[in-house]
C-alpha atoms as a PDB file:
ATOM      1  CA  UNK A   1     153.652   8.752  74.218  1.00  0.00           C
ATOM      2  CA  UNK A   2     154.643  12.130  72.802  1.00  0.00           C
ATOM      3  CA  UNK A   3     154.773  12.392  68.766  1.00  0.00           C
ATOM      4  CA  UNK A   4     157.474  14.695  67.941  1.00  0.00           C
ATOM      5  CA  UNK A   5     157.365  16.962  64.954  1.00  0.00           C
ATOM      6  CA  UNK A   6     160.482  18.778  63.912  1.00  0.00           C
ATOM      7  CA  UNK A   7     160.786  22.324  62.151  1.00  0.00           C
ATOM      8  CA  UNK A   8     160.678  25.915  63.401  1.00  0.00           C
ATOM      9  CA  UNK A   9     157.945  28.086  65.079  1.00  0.00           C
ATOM     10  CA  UNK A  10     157.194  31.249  63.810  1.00  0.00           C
ATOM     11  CA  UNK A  11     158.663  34.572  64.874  1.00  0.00           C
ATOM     12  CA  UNK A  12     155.184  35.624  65.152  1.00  0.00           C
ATOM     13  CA  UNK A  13     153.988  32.487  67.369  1.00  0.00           C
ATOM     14  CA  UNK A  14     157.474  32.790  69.818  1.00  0.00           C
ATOM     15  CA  UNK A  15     156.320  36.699  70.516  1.00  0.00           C
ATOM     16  CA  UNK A  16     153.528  35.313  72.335  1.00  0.00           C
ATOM     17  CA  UNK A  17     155.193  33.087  74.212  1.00  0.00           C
ATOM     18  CA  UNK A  18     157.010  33.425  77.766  1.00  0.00           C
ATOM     19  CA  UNK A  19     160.330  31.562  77.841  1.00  0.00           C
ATOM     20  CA  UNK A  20     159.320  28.738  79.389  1.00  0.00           C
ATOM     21  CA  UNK A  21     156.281  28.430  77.906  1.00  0.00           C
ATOM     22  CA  UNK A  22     157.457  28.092  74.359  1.00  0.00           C
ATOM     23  CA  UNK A  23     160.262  25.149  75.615  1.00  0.00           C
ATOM     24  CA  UNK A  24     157.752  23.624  77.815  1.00  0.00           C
ATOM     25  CA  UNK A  25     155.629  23.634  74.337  1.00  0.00           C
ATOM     26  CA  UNK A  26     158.785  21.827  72.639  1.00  0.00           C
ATOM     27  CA  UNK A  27     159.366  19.371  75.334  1.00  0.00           C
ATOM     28  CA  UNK A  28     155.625  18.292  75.156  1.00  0.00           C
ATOM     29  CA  UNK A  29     155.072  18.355  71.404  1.00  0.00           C
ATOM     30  CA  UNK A  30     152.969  21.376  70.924  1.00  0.00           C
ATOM     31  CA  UNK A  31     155.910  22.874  69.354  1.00  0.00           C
ATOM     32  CA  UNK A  32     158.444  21.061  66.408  1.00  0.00           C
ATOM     33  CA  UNK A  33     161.891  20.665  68.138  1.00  0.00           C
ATOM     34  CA  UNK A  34     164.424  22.178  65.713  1.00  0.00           C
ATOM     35  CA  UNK A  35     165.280  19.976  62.560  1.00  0.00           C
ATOM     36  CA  UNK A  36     168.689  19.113  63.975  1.00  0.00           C
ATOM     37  CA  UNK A  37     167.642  17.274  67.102  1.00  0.00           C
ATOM     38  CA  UNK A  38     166.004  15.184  63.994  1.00  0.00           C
ATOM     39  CA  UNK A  39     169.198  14.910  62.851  1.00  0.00           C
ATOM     40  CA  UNK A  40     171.238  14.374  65.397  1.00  0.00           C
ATOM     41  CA  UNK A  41     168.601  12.168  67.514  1.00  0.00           C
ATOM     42  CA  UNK A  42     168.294  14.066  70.905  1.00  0.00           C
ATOM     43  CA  UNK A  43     165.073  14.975  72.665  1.00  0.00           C
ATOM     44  CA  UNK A  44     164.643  17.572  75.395  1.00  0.00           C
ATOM     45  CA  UNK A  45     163.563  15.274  78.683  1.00  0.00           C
ATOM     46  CA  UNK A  46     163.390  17.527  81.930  1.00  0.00           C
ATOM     47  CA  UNK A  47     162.893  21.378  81.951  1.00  0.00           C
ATOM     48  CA  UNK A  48     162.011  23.188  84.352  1.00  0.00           C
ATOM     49  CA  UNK A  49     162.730  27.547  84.421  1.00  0.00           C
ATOM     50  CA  UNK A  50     166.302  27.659  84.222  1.00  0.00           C
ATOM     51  CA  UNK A  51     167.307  24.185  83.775  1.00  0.00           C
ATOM     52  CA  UNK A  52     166.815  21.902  80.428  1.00  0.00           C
ATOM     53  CA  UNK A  53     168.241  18.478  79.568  1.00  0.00           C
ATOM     54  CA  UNK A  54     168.483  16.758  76.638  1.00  0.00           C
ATOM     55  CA  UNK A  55     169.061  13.255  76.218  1.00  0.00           C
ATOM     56  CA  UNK A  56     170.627  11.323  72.845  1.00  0.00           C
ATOM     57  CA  UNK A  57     171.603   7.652  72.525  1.00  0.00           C
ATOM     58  CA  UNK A  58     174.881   7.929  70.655  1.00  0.00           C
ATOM     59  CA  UNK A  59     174.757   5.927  67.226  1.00  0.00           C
ATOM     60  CA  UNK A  60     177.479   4.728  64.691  1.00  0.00           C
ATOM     61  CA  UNK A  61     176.057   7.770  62.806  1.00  0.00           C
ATOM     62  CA  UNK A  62     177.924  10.309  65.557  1.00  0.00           C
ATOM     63  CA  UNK A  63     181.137   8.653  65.453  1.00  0.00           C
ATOM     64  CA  UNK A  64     184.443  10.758  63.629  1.00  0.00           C
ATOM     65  CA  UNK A  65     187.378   9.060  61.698  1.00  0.00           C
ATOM     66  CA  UNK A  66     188.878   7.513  65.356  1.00  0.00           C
ATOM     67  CA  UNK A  67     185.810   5.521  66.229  1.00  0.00           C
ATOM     68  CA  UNK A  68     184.609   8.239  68.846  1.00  0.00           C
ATOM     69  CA  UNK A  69     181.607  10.283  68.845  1.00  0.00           C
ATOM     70  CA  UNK A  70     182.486  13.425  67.104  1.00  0.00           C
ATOM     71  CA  UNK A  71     183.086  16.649  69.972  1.00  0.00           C
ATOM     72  CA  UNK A  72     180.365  18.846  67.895  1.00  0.00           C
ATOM     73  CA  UNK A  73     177.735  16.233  68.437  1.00  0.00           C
ATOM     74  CA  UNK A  74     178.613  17.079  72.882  1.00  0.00           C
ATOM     75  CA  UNK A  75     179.055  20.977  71.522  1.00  0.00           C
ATOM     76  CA  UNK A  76     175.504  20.654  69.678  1.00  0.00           C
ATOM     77  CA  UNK A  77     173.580  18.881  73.082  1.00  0.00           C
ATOM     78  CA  UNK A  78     175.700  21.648  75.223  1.00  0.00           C
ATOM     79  CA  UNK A  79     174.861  24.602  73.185  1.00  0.00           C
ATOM     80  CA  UNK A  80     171.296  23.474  73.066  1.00  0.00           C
ATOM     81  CA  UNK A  81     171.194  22.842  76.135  1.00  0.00           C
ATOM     82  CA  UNK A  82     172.445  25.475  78.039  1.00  0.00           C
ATOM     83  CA  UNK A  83     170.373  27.831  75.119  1.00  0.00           C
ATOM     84  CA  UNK A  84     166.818  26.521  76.276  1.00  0.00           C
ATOM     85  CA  UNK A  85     167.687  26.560  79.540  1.00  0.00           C
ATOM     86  CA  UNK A  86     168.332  30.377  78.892  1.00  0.00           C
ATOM     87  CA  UNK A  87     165.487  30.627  77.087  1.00  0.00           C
ATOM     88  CA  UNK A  88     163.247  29.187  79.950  1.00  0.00           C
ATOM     89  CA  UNK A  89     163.856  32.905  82.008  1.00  0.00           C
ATOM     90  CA  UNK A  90     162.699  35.164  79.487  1.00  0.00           C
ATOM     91  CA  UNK A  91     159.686  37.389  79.491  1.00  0.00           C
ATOM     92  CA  UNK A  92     157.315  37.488  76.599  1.00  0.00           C
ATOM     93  CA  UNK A  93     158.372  38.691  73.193  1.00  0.00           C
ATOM     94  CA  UNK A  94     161.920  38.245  74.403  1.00  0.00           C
ATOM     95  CA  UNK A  95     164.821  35.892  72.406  1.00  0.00           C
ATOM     96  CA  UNK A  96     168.180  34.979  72.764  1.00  0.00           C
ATOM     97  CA  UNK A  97     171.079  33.634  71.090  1.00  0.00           C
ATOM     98  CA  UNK A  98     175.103  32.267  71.389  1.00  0.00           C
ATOM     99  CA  UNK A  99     177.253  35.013  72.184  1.00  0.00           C
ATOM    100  CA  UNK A 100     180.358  32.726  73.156  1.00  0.00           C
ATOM    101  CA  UNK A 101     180.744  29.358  73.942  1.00  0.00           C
ATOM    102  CA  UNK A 102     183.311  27.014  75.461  1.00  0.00           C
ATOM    103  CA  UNK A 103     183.789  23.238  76.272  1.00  0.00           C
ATOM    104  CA  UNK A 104     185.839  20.710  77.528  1.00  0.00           C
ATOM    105  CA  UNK A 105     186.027  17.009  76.674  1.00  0.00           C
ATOM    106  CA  UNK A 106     187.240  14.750  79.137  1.00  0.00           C
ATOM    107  CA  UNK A 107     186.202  11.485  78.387  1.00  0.00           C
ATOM    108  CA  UNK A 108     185.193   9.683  74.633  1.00  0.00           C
ATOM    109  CA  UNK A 109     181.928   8.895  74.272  1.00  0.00           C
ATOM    110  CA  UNK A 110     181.152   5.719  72.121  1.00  0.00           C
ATOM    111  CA  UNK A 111     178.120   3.888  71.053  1.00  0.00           C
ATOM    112  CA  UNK A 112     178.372   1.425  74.017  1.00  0.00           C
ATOM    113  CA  UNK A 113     178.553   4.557  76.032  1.00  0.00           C
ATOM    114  CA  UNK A 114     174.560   3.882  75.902  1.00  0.00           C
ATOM    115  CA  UNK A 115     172.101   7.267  76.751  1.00  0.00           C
ATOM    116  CA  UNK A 116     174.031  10.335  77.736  1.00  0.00           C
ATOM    117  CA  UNK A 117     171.778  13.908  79.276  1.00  0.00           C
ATOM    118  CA  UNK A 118     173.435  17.068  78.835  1.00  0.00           C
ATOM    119  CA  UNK A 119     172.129  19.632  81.413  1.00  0.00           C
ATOM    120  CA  UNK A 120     172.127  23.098  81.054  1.00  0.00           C
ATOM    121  CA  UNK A 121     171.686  25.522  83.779  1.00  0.00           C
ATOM    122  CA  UNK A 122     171.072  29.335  84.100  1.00  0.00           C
ATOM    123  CA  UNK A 123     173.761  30.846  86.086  1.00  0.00           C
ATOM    124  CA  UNK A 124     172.702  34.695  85.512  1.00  0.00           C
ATOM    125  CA  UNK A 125     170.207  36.353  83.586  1.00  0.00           C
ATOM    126  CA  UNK A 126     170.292  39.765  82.817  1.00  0.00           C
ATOM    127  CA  UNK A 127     168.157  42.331  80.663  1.00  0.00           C
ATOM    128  CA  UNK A 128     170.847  41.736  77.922  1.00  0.00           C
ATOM    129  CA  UNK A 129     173.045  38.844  78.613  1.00  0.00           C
ATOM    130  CA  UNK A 130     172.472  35.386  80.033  1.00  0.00           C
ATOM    131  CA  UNK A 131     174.704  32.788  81.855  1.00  0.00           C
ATOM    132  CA  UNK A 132     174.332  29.143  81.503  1.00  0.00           C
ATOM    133  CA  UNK A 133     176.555  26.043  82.562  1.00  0.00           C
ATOM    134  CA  UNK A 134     176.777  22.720  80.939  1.00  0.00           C
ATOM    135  CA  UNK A 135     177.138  19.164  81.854  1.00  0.00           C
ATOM    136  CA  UNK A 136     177.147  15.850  79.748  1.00  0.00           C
ATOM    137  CA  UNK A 137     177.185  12.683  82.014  1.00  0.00           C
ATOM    138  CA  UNK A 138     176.446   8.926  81.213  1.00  0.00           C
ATOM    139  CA  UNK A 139     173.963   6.523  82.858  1.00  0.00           C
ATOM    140  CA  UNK A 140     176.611   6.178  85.465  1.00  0.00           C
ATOM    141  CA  UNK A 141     176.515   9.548  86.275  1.00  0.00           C
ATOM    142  CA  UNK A 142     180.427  10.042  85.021  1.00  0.00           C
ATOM    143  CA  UNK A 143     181.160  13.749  83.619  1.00  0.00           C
ATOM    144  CA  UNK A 144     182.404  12.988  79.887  1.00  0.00           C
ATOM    145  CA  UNK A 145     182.504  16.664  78.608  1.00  0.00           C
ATOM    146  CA  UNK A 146     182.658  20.307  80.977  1.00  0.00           C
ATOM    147  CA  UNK A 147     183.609  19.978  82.974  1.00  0.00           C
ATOM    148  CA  UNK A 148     183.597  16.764  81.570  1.00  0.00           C
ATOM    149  CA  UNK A 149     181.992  17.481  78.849  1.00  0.00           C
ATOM    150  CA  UNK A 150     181.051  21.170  80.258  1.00  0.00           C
ATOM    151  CA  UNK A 151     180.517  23.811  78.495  1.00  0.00           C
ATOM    152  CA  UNK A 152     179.977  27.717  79.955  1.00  0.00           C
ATOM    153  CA  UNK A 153     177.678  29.769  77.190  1.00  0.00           C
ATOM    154  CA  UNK A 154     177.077  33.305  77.214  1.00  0.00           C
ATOM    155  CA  UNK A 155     173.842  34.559  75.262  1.00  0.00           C
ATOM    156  CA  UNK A 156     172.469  38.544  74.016  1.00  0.00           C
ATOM    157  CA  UNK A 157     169.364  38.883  74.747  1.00  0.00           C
ATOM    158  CA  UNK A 158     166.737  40.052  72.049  1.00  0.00           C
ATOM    159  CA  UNK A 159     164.144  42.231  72.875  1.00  0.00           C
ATOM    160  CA  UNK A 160     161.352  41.746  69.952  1.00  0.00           C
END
């Protein structure tokens, strides 16, 4: 079993890194996932270059004032999502970050909902902008956000 450590790696320490190597790094523990997948209780589970999923067993802790889980808890797991997955393409010394961002929620997602995976995808990666698409589905297999709870991101990409 993997023991997870949460907090940032350094600029410095990312430079070195390919894409994929640093989120392989943060799927397998060498790295700290980022302080709000503490939070928010989701763990990155698959990866591979160009495709990341993250998994989270919604909680009473997630839910908003109408007994749902909240939309930015799917717009947090999309963003991240879809982000890594980004992330998993680029060269050495190279970043990235949300340029634009967009979901849709079809379906509420509850406690009793049990484990949902968001999966992010690369669509296009450029030298300055990359392309990802988003998925959240249930043990079921049942879209809940997107397309159904899907999200398309857009990211800059940061030369160091």
């Amino acid at each position: 079993m993997v023991v997870k450590t949460y907090g940032t790696v350094s600029a410095e320490q990312q430079k070195q890194l390919s894409g994929l190597e640093f989120v392989c790094g943060l799927a397998i523990g060498t790295f700290p996932l980022n302080t709000i997948a503490q939070t928010l209780g989701y763990d990155v589970a698959e990866l591979e270059s160009g495709r990341v999923v993250v998994t989270l067993v919604p909680t009473d802790a997630h839910l908003n004032p109408a007994g749902t889980v909240h939309g930015g808890l799917t717009a947090t797991l999309l963003d991240s999502c879809m982000g890594l997955a980004v992330q998993s393409m680029l060269h050495k010394g190279t970043g990235q970050t949300t340029l634009e961002f967009k979901i849709s929620l079809v379906r509420p997602i509850t406690p009793e909902t049990g484990q949902v995976r968001a999966e992010g995808r690369v669509m296009n990666c450029g030298r300055r902008i990359g392309m990802a698409e988003g998925r959240v589905i249930d043990g079921k297999g049942r879209l809940l956000a997107h397309v159904l709870a899907h999200g398309t991101k857009t990211c800059l990409i940061i030369p160091s």
